[in-house]
Protein backbone atom coordinates (compact mmCIF):
# COMPACT_ATOMS: atom_id res chain seq x y z
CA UNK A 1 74.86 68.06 59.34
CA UNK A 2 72.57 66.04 61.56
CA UNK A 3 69.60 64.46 60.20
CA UNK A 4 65.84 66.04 60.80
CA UNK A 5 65.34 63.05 62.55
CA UNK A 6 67.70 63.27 64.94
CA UNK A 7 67.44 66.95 65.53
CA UNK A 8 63.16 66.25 66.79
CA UNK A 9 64.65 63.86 69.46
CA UNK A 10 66.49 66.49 70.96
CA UNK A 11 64.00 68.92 70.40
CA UNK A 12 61.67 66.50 72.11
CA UNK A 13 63.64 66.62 75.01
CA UNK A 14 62.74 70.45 75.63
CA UNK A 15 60.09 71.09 77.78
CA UNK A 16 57.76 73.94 78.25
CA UNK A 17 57.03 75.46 81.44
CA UNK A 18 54.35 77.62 80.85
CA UNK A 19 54.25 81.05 83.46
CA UNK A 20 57.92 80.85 84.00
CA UNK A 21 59.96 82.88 85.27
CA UNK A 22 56.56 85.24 84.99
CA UNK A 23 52.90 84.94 83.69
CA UNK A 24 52.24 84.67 80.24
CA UNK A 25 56.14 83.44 79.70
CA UNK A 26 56.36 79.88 78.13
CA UNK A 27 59.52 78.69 79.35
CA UNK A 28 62.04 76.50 77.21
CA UNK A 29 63.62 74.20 79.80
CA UNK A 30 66.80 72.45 79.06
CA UNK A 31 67.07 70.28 82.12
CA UNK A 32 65.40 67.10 80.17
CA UNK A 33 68.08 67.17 77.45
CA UNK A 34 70.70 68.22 79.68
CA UNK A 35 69.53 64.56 81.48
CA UNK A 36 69.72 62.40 77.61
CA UNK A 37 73.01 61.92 77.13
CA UNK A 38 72.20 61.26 73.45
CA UNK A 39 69.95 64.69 73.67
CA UNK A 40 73.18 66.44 75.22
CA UNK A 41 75.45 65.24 72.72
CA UNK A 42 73.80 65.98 69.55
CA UNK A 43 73.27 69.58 70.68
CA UNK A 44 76.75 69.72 71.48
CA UNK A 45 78.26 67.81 68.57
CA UNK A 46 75.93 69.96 65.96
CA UNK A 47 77.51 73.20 67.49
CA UNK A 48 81.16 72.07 67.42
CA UNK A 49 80.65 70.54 63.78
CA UNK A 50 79.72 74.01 62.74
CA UNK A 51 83.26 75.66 63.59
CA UNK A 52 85.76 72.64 62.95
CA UNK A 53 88.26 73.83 60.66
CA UNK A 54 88.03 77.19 62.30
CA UNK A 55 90.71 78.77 64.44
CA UNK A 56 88.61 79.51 67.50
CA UNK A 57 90.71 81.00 71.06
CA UNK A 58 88.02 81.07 73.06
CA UNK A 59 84.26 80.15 74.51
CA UNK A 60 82.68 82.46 76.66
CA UNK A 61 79.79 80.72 78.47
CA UNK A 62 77.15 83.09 79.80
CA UNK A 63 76.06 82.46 83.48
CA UNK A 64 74.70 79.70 84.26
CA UNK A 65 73.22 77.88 81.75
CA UNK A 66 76.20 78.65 78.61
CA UNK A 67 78.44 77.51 81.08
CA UNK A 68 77.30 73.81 80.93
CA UNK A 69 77.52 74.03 77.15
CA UNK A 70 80.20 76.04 76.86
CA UNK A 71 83.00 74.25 78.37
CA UNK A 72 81.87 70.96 76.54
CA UNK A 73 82.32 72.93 73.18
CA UNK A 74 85.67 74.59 74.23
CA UNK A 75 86.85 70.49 74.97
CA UNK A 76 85.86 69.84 71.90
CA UNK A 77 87.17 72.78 69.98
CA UNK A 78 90.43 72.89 71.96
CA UNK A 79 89.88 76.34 73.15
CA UNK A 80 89.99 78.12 76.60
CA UNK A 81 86.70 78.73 78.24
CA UNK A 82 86.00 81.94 79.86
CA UNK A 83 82.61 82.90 81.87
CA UNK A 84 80.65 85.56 81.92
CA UNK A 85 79.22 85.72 85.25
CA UNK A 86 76.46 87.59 87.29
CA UNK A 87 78.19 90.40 89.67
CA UNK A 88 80.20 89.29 92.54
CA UNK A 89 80.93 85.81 91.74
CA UNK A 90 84.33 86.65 90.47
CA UNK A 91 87.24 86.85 92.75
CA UNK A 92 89.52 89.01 90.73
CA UNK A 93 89.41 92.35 89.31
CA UNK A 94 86.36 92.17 86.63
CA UNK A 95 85.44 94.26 83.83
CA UNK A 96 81.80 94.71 83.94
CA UNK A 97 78.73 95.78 81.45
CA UNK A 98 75.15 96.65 82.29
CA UNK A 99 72.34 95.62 79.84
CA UNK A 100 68.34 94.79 79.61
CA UNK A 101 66.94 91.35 79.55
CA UNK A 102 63.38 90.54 78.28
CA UNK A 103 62.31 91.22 81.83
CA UNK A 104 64.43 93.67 83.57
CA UNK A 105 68.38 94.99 83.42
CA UNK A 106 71.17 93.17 84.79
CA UNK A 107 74.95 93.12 84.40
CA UNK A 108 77.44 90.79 83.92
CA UNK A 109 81.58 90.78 84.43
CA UNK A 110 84.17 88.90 83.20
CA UNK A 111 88.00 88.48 84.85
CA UNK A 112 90.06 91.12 83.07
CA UNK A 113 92.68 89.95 80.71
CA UNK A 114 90.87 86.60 80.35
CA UNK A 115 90.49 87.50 76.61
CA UNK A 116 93.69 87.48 74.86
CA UNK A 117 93.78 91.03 72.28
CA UNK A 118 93.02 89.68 68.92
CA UNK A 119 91.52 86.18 70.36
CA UNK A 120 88.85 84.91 68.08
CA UNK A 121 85.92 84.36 70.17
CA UNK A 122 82.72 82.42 70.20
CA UNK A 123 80.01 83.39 72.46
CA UNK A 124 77.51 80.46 74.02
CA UNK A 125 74.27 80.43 76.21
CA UNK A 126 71.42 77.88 76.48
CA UNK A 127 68.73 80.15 74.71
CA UNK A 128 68.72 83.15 72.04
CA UNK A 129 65.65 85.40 73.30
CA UNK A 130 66.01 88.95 72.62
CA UNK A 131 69.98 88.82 72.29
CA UNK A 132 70.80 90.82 75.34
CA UNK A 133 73.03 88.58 77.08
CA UNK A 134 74.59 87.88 74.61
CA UNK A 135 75.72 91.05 73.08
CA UNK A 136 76.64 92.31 76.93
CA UNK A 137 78.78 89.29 76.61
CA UNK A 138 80.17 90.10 73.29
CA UNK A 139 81.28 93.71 74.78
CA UNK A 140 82.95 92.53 77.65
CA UNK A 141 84.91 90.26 74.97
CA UNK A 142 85.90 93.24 72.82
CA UNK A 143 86.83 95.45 75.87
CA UNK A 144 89.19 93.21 76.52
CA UNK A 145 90.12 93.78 72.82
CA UNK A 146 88.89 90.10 71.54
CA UNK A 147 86.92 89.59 68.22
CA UNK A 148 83.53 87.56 68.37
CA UNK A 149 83.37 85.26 65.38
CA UNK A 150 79.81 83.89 66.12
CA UNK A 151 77.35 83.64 68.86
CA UNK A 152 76.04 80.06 69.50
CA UNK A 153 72.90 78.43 71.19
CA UNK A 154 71.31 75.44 71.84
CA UNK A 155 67.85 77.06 70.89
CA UNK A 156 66.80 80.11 69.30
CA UNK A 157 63.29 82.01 70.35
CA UNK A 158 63.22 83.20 66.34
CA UNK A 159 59.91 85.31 67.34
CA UNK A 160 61.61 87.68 69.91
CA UNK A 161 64.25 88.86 67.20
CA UNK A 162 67.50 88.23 69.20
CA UNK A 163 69.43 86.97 65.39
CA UNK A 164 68.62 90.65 63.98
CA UNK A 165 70.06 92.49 67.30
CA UNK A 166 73.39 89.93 67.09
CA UNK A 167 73.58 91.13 63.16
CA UNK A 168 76.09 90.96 61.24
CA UNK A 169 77.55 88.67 63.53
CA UNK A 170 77.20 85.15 62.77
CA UNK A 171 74.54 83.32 65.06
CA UNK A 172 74.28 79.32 65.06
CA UNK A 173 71.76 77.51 66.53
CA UNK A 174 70.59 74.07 66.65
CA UNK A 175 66.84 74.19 67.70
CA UNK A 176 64.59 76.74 66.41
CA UNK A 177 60.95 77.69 67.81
């Protein structure tokens, strides 16, 4: 377990962007942590200490931000990494779900057969808000007859709820507002 310490200098390496993506919105961005290699690593290294010891198949990264933390935990955790990506960006056949964000509805697809039946699966993504993605995420996995184990995030938005709509399905995350 890191030490409080060194969880407030990645946490200082968030910054808010306030009216973003709309007004009244105070946007976490990542892109200053993603930039502090020590920032990055710490993130990445508190999330992968949290399933060592675990048989874990896969990561799915969410589009576009689980993606960059994503494949760095599936490295580390010697799984395969599968994305979940916005419509059209996929060149096979896809399976595909529809869901609501915190500001609209919007759908995501995954190559079939990337999940293997029975694969133990952790979901990533940058930030837990509401928990859309990620459950939209989680049924793509489970059409393709995976299991998610856990849902994992950089930082949680604890105020919007997102742990309580993920329930009873294990939720890690390393910075909490």
């Amino acid at each position: 377990m890191l030490s409080a310490e060194t969880l407030a200098y990645a946490k200082s390496k968030i910054r808010d962007i306030p009216d973003f993506p709309t007004k009244g919105i105070l946007f976490k961005d990542i892109t200053p942590l993603l930039a502090d290699p020590r920032a990055f690593h710490i993130v990445l290294d508190s999330i992968a200490e949290r399933f060592i010891g675990e048989h874990v198949d896969a990561i799915v990264g969410v589009e576009a931000r689980g993606f960059i933390f994503g494949g760095a935990l599936a490295a580390r955790l010697n799984a395969s990494f599968v994305p979940a990506r916005k419509p059209g960006k996929l060149p096979a056949e896809s399976d595909r779900v529809s869901y609501k964000t915190e500001y609209s509805t919007a759908e995501l697809e995954m190559h079939k057969h990337s999940i293997k039946r029975g694969a133990r699966v952790v979901v990533v993504d940058d930030v837990l808000a509401t928990g859309g993605t990620a459950k939209a995420s989680a049924e793509l996995v489970t059409t393709q007859g995976g299991e998610v184990i856990a849902y994992a995030f950089a930082i949680e938005l604890a105020f919007l709820g997102g742990k309580k709509v993920l329930s009873p399905i294990r939720v890690e995350s390393v910075l909490t507002y």
